[in-house]
C-alpha atoms as a PDB file:
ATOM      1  CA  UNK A   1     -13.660 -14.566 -11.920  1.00  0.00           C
ATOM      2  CA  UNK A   2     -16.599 -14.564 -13.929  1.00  0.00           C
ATOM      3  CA  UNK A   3     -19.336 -12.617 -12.341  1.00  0.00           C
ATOM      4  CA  UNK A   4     -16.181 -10.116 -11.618  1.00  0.00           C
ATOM      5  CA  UNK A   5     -15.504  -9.922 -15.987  1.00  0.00           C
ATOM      6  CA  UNK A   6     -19.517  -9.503 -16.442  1.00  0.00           C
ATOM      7  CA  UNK A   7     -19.409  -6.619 -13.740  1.00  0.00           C
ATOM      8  CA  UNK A   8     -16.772  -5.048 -15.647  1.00  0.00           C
ATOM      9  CA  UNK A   9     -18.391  -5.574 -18.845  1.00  0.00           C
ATOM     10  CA  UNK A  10     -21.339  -3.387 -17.776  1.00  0.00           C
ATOM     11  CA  UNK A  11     -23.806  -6.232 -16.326  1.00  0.00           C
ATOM     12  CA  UNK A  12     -25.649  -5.695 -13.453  1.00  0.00           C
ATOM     13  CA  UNK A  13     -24.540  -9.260 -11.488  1.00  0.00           C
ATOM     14  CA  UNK A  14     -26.989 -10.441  -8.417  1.00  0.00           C
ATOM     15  CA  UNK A  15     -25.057 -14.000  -7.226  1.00  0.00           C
ATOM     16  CA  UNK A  16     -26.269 -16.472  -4.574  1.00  0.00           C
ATOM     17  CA  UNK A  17     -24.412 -18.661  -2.631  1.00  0.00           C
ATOM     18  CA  UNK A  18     -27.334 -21.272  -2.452  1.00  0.00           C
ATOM     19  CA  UNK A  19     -30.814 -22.228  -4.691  1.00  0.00           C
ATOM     20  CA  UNK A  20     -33.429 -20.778  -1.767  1.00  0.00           C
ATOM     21  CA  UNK A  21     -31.729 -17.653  -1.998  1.00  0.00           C
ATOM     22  CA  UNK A  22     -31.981 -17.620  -5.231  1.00  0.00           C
ATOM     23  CA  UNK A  23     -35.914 -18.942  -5.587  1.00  0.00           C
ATOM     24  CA  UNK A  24     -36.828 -16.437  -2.751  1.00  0.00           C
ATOM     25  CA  UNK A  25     -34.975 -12.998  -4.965  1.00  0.00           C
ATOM     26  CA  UNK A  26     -36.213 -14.405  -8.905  1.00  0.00           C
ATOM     27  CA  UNK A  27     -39.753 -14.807  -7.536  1.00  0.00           C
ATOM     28  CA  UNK A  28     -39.874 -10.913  -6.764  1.00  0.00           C
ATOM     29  CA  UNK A  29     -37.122  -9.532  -9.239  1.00  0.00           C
ATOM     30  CA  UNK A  30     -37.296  -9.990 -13.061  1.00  0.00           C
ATOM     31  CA  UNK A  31     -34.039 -10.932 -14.783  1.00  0.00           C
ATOM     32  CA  UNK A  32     -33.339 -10.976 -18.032  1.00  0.00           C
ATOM     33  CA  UNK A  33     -31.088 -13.986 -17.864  1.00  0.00           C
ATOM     34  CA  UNK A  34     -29.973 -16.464 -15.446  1.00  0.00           C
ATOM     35  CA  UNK A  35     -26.935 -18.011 -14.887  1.00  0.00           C
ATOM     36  CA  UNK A  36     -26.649 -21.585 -13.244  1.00  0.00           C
ATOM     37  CA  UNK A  37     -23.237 -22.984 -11.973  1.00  0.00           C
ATOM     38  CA  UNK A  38     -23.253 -26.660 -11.106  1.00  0.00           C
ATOM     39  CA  UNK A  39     -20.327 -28.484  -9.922  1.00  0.00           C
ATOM     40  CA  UNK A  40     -22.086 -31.866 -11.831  1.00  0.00           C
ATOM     41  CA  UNK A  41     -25.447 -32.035 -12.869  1.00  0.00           C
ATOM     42  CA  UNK A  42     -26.935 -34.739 -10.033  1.00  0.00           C
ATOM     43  CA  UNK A  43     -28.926 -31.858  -9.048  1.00  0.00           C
ATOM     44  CA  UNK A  44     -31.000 -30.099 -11.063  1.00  0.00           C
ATOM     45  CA  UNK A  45     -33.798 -29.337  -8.824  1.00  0.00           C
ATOM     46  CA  UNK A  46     -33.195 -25.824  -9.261  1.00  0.00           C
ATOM     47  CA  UNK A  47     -33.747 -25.189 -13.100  1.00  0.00           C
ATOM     48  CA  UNK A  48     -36.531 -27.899 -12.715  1.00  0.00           C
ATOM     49  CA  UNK A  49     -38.447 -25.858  -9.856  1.00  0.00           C
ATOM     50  CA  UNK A  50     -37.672 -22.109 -11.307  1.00  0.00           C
ATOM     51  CA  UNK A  51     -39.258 -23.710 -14.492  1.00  0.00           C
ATOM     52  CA  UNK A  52     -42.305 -24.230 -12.842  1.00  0.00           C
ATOM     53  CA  UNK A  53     -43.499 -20.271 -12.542  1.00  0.00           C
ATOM     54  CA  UNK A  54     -40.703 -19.060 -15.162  1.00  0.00           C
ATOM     55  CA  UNK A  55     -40.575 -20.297 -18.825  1.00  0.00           C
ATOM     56  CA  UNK A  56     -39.727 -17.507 -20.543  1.00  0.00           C
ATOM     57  CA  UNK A  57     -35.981 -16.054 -18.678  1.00  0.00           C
ATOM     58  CA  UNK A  58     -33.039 -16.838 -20.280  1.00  0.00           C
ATOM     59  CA  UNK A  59     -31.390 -19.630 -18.493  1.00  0.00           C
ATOM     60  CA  UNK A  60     -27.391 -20.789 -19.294  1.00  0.00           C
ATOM     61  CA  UNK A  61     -25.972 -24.057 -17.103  1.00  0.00           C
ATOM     62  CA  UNK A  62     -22.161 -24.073 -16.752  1.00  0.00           C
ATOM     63  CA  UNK A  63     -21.060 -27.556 -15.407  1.00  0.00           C
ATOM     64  CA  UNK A  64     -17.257 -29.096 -15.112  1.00  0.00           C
ATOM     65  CA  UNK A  65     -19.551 -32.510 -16.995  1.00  0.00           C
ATOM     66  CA  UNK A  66     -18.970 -31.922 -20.892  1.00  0.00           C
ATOM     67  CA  UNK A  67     -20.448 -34.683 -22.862  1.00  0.00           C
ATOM     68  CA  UNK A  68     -22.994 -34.618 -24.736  1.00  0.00           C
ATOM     69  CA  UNK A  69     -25.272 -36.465 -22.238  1.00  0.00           C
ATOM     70  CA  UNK A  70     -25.016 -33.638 -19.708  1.00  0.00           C
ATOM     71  CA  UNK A  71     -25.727 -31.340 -21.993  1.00  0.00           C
ATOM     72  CA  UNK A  72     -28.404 -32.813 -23.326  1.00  0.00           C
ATOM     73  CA  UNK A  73     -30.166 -33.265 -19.351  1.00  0.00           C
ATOM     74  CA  UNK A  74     -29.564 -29.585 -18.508  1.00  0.00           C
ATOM     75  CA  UNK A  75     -31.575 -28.477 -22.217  1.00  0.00           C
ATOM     76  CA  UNK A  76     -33.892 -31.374 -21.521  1.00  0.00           C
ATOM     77  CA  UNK A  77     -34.681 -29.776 -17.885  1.00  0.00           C
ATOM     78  CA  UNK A  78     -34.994 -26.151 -19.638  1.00  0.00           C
ATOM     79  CA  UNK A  79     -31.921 -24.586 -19.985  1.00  0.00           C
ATOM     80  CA  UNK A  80     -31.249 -22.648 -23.179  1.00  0.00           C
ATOM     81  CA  UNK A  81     -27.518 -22.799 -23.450  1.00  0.00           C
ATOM     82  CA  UNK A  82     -24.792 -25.119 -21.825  1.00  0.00           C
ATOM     83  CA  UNK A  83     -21.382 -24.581 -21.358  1.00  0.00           C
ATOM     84  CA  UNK A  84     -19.002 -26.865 -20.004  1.00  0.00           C
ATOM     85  CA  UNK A  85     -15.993 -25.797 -17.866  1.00  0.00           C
ATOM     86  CA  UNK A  86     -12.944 -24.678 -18.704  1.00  0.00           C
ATOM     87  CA  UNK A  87     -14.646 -21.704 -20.776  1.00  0.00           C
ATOM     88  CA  UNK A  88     -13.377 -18.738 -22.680  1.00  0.00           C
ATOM     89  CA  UNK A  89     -15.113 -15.600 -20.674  1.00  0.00           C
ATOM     90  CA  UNK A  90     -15.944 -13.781 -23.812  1.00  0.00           C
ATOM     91  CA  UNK A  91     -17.452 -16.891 -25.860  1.00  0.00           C
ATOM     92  CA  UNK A  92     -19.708 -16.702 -22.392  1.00  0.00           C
ATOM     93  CA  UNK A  93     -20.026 -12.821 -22.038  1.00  0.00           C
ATOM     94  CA  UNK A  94     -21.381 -13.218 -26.045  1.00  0.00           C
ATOM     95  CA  UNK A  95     -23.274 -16.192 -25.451  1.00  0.00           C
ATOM     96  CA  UNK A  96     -25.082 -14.012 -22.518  1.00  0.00           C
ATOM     97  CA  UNK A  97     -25.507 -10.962 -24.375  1.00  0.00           C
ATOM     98  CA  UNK A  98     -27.072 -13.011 -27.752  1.00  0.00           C
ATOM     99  CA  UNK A  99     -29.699 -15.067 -25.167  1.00  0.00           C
ATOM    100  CA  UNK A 100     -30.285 -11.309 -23.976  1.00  0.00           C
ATOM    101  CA  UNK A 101     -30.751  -9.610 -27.286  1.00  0.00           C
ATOM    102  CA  UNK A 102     -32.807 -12.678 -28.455  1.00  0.00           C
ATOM    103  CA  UNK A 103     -35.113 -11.975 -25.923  1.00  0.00           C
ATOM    104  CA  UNK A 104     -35.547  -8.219 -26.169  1.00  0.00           C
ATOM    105  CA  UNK A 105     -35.977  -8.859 -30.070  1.00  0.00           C
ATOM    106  CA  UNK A 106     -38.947 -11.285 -29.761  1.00  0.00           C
ATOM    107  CA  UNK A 107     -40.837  -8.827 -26.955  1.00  0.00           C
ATOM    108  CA  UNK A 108     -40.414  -5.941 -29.391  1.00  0.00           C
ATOM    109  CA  UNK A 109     -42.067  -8.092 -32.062  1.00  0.00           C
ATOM    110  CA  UNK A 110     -45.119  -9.055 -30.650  1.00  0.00           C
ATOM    111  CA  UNK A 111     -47.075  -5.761 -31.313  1.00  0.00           C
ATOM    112  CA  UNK A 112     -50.170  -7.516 -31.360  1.00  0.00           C
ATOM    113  CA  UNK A 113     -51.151 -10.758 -28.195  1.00  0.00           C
ATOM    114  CA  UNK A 114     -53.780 -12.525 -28.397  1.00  0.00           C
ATOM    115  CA  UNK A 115     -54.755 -15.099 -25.425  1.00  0.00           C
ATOM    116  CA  UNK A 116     -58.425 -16.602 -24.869  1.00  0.00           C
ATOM    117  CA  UNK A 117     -60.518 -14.002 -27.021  1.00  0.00           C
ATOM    118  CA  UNK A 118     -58.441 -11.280 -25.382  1.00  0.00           C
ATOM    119  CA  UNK A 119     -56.742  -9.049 -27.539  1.00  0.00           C
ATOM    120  CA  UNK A 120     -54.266  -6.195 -27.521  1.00  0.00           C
ATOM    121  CA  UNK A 121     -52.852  -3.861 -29.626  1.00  0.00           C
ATOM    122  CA  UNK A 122     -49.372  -2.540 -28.317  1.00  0.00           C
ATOM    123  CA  UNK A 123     -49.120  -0.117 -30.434  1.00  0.00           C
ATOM    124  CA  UNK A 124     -52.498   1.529 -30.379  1.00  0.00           C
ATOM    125  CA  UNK A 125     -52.610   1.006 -26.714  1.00  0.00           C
ATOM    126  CA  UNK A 126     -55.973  -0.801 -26.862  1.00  0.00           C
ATOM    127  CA  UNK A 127     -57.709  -4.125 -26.277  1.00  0.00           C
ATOM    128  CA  UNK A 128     -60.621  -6.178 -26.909  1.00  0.00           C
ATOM    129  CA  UNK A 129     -62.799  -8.709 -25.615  1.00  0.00           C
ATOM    130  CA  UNK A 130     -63.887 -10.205 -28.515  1.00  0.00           C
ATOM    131  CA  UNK A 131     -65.542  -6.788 -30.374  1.00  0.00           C
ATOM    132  CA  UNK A 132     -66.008  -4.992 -27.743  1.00  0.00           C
ATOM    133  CA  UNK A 133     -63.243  -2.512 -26.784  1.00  0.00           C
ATOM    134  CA  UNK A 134     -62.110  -2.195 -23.123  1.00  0.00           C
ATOM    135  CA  UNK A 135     -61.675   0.965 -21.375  1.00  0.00           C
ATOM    136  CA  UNK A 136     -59.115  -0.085 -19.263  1.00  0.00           C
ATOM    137  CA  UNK A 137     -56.596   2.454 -17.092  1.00  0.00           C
ATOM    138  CA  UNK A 138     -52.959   2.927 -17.562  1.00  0.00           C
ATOM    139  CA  UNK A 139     -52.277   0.341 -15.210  1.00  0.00           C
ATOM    140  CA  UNK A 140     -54.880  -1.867 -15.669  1.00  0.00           C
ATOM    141  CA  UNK A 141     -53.769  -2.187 -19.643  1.00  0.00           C
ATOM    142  CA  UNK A 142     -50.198  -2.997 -18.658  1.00  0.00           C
ATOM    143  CA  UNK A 143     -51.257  -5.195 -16.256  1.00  0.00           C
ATOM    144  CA  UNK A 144     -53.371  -7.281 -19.017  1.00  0.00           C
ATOM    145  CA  UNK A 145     -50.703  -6.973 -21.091  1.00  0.00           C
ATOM    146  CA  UNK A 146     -47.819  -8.518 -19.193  1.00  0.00           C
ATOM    147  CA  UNK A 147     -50.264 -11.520 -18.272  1.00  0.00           C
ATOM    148  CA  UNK A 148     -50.965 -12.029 -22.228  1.00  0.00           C
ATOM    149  CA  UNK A 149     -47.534 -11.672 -22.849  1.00  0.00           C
ATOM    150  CA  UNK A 150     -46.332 -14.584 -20.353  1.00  0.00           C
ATOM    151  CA  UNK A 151     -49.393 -16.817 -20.432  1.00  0.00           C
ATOM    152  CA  UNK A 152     -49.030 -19.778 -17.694  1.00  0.00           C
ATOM    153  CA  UNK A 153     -46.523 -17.943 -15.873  1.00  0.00           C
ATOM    154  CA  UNK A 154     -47.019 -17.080 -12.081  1.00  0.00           C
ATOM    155  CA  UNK A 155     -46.352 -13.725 -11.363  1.00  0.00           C
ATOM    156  CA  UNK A 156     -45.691 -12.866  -7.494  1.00  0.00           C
ATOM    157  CA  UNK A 157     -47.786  -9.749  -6.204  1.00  0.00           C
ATOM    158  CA  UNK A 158     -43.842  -7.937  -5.515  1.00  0.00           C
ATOM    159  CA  UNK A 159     -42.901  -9.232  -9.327  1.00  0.00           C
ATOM    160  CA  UNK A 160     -46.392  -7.178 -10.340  1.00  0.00           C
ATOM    161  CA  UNK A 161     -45.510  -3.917  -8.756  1.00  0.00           C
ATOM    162  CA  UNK A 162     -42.004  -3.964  -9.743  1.00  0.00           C
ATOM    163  CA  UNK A 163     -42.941  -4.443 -13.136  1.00  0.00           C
ATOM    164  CA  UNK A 164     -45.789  -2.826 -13.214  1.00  0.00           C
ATOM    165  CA  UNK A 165     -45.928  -0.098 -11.135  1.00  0.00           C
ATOM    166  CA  UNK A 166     -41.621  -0.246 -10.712  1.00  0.00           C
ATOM    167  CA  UNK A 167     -41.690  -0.171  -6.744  1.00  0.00           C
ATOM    168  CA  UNK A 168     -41.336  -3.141  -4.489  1.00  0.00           C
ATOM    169  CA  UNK A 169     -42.761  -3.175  -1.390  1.00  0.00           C
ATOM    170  CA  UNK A 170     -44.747  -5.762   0.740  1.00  0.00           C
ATOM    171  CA  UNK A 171     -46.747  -3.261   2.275  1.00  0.00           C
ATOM    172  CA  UNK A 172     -48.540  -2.433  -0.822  1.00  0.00           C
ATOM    173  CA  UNK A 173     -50.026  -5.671  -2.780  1.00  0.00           C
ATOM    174  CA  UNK A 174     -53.075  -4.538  -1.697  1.00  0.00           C
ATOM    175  CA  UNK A 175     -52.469  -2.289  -4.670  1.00  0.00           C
ATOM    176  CA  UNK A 176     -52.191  -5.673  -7.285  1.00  0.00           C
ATOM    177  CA  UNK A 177     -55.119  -7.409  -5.316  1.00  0.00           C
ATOM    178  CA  UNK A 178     -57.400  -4.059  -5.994  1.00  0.00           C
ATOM    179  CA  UNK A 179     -56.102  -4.010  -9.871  1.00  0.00           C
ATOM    180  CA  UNK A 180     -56.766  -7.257 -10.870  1.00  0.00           C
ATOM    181  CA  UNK A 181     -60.189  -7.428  -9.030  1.00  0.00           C
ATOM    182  CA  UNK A 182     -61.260  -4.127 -11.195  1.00  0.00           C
ATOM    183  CA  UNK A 183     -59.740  -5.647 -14.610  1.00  0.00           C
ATOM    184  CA  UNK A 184     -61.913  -9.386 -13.838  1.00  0.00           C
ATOM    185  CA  UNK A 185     -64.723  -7.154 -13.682  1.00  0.00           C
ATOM    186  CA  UNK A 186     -64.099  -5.527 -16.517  1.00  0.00           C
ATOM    187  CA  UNK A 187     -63.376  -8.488 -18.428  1.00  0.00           C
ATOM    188  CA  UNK A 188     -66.647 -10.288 -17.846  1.00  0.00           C
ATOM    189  CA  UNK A 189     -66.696 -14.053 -17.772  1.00  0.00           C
ATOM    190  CA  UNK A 190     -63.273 -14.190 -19.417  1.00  0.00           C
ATOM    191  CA  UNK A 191     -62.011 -12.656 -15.914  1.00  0.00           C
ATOM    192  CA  UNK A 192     -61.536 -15.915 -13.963  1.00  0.00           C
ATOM    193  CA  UNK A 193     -58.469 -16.642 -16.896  1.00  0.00           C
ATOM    194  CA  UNK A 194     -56.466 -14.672 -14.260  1.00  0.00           C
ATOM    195  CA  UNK A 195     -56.322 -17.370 -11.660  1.00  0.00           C
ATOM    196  CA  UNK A 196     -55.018 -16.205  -8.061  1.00  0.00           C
ATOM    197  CA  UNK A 197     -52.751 -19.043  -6.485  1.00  0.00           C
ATOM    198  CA  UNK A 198     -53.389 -18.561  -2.675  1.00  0.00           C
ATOM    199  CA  UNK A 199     -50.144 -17.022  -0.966  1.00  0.00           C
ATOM    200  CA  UNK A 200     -48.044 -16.787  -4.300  1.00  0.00           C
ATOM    201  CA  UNK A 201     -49.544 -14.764  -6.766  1.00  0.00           C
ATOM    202  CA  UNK A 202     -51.675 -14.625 -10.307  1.00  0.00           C
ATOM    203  CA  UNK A 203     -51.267 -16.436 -13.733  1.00  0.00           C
ATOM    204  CA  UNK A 204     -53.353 -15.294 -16.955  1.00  0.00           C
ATOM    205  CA  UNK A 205     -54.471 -19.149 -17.586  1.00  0.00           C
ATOM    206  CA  UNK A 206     -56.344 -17.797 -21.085  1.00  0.00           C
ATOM    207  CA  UNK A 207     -58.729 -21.146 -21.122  1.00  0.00           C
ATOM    208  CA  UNK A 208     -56.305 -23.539 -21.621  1.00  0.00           C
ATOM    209  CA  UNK A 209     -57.370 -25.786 -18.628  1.00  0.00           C
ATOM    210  CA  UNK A 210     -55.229 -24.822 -15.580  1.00  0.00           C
ATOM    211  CA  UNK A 211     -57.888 -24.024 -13.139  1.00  0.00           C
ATOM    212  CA  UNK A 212     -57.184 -26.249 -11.043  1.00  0.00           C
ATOM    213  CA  UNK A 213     -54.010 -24.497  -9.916  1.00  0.00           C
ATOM    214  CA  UNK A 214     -55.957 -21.558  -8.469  1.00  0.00           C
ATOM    215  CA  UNK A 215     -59.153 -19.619  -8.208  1.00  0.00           C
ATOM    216  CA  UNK A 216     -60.364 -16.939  -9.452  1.00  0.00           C
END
């Protein structure tokens, strides 16, 4: 009933019967919200694991618990919103569409990021290492810039060329492996803040002390 209103409000809807499914589709596609429907909340394993490599998506929990208990664990655990069941489909539809525009407002803001002595200028399409002005590609700079932009998030190598170069295909990571060995170069010492995590992906780690989760 629900994911058939959001269809016909104009959403794009991508449901799973079951959390792997789930996992193995969110690691390689970007959403720009999430919607969790639990039964009870015993069983949060889900939210708790997708908030490992994800901290910035959107997430809602819809449970058939509604005290204030349960919706304090599912907030606790990383969800944004919670709403209990029975529910109105348009208080849900508005509270999707508000997380959503939220979102898209606060990306639109941040003209300028700044992560570990990196800097970049959205606007001006430029970036720094310190003073010194990087002469980075097309690619390259909107590579840097979606790392700044999610720092400590793990991006998969498909979740790269989607996003980056808006094709998915396991037959071309090579592609994102190349990339980011050219922009660590070009970044200097400061290079090894994009950490590779062997058979997963990349983070941009920005000197905050997570190097033990990867290499460079």
């Amino acid at each position: 009933m629900l994911e058939y209103s959001l269809r016909r409000s104009g959403f794009i809807v991508n449901s799973f019967r079951n959390a792997n499914d789930a996992l193995t589709v969110l690691e390689d596609c970007a959403s720009d919200l999430i919607l969790i429907d639990l039964p009870d909340l015993q069983d949060l394993q889900f939210l708790e694991t997708l908030r490992r490599w994800d901290q910035a998506t959107p997430v809602i929990v819809i449970s058939n618990r509604n005290t204030e208990a349960d919706n304090i664990k599912a907030l606790e655990q990383g969800a944004d919103d919670y709403i209990p069941k029975p529910f109105n489909l348009r208080l849900v539809e508005a509270k999707i569409k508000a997380l959503i525009r939220r979102g898209k407002a606060e990306e639109n803001e941040a003209q300028w990021l700044e992560s570990g002595g990196i800097t970049i200028d959205l606007n001006a399409h430029k970036a720094h290492n310190g003073d010194e002005l990087l002469h980075l590609t097309r690619k390259e700079f909107e590579l840097l810039s979606l790392f700044l932009k999610k720092p400590d998030r793990i991006f998969t190598r498909n979740q790269l060329l989607n996003l980056v170069w808006g094709y998915d295909s396991d037959l071309v990571t090579r592609t994102v492996d190349a990339h980011v060995a050219v922009l660590r170069k070009k970044l200097g010492a400061k290079g090894c803040y994009i950490k590779t995590l062997p058979k997963v992906g990349y983070l941009w780690d920005g000197g905050h002390g997570r190097r033990q989760l990867g290499k460079c």
